[in-house]
C-alpha atoms as a PDB file:
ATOM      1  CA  UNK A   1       0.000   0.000   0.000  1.00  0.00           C
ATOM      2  CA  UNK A   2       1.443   3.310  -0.916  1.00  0.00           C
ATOM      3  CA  UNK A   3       1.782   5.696   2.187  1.00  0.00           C
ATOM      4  CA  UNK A   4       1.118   8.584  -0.059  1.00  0.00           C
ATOM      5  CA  UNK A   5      -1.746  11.083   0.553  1.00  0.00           C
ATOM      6  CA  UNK A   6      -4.189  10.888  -2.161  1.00  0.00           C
ATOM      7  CA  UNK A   7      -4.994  14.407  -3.908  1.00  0.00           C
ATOM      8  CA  UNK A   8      -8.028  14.618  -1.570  1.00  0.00           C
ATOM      9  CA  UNK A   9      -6.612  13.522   1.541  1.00  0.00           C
ATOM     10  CA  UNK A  10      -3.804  16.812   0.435  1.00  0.00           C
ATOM     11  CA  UNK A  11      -6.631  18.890   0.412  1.00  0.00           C
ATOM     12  CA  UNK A  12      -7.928  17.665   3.712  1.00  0.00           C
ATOM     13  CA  UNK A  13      -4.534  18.068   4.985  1.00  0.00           C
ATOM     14  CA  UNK A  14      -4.412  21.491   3.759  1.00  0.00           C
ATOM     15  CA  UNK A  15      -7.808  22.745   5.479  1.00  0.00           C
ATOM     16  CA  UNK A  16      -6.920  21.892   8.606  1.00  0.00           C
ATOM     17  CA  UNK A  17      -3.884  22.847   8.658  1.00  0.00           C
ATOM     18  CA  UNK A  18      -4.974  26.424   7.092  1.00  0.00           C
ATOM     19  CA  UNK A  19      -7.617  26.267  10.277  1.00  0.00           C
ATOM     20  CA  UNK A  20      -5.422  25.920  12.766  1.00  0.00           C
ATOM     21  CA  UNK A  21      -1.725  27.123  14.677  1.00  0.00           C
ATOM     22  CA  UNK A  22       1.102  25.081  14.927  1.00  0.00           C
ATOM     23  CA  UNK A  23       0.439  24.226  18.418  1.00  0.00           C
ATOM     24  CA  UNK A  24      -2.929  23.196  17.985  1.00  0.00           C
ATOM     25  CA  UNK A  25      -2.223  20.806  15.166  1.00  0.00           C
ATOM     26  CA  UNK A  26       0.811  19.242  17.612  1.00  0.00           C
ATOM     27  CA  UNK A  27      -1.406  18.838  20.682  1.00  0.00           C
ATOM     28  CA  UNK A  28      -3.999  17.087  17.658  1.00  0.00           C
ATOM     29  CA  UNK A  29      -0.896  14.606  16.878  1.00  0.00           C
ATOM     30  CA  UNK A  30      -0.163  14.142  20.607  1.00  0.00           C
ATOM     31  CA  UNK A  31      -3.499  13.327  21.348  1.00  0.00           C
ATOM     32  CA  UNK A  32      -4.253  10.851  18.222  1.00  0.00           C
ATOM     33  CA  UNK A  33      -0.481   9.041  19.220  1.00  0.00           C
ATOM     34  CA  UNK A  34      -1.948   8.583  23.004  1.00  0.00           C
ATOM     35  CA  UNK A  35      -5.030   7.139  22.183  1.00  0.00           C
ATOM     36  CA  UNK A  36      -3.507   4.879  19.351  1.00  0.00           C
ATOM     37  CA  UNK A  37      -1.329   3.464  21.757  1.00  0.00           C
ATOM     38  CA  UNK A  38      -3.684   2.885  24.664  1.00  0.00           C
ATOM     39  CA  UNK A  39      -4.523  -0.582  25.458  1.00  0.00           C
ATOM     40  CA  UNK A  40      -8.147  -1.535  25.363  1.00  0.00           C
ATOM     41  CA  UNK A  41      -8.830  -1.480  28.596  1.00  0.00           C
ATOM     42  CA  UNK A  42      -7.213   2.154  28.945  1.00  0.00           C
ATOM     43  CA  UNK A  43      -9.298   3.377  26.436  1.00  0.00           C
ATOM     44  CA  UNK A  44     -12.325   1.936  27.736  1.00  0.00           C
ATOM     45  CA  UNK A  45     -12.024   3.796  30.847  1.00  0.00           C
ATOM     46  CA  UNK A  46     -11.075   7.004  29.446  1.00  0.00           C
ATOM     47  CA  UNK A  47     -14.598   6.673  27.152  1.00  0.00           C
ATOM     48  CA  UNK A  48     -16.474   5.556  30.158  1.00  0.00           C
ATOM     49  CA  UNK A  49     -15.505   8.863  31.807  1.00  0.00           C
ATOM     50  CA  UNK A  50     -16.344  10.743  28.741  1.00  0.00           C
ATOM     51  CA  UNK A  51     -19.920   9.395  28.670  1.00  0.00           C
ATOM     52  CA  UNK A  52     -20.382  10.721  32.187  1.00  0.00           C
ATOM     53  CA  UNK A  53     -19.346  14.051  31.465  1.00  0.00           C
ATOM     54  CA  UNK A  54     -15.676  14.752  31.202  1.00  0.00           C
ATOM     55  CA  UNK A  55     -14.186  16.413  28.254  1.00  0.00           C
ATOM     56  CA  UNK A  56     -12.308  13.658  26.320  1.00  0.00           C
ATOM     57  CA  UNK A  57      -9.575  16.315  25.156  1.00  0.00           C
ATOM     58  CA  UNK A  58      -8.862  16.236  29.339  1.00  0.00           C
ATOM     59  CA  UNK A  59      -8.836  12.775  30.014  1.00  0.00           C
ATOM     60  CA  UNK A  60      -6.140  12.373  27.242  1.00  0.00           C
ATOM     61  CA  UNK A  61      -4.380  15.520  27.935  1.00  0.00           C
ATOM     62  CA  UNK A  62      -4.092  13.393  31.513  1.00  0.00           C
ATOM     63  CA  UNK A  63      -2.994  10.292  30.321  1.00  0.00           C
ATOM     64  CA  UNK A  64      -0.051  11.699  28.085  1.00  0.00           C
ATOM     65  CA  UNK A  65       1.210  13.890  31.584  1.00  0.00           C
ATOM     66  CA  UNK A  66       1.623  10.256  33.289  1.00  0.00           C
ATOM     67  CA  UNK A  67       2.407   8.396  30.295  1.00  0.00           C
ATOM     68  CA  UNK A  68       5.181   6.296  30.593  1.00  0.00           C
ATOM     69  CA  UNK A  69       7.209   4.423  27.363  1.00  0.00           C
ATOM     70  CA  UNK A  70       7.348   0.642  27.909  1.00  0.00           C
ATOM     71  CA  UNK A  71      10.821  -0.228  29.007  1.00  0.00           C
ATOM     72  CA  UNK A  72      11.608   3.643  30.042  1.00  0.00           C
END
């Protein structure tokens, strides 16, 4: 598979980035890498505590301030 943006995934890329600052795109890609790497059981928590009311942006921002790298 080729890892290449189509032309319309460019043009997605584009609009957001055109949307939005540096450091708001980074904390995006922080935020996407966290919850990609959570383990199921992680995850399921963190949702759980989204249903009842917590901003999901939080509960991540949360997890990546006590994340710790297997084999750190």
């Amino acid at each position: 598979m080729n890892n290449a943006l189509n032309l319309s995934g460019q043009r997605l890329v584009r609009l957001v980035a055109s949307n939005h600052t540096p450091e708001e795109l980074a904390l995006g890609y922080l935020r996407y890498e966290a919850v990609r790497r959570m383990n199921p059981n992680t995850f399921g928590k963190l949702y759980k505590l989204n249903l009842s009311g917590r901003f999901f942006d939080d509960l991540v921002d949360e997890a990546i301030k006590t994340w710790k790298e297997p084999n750190a």
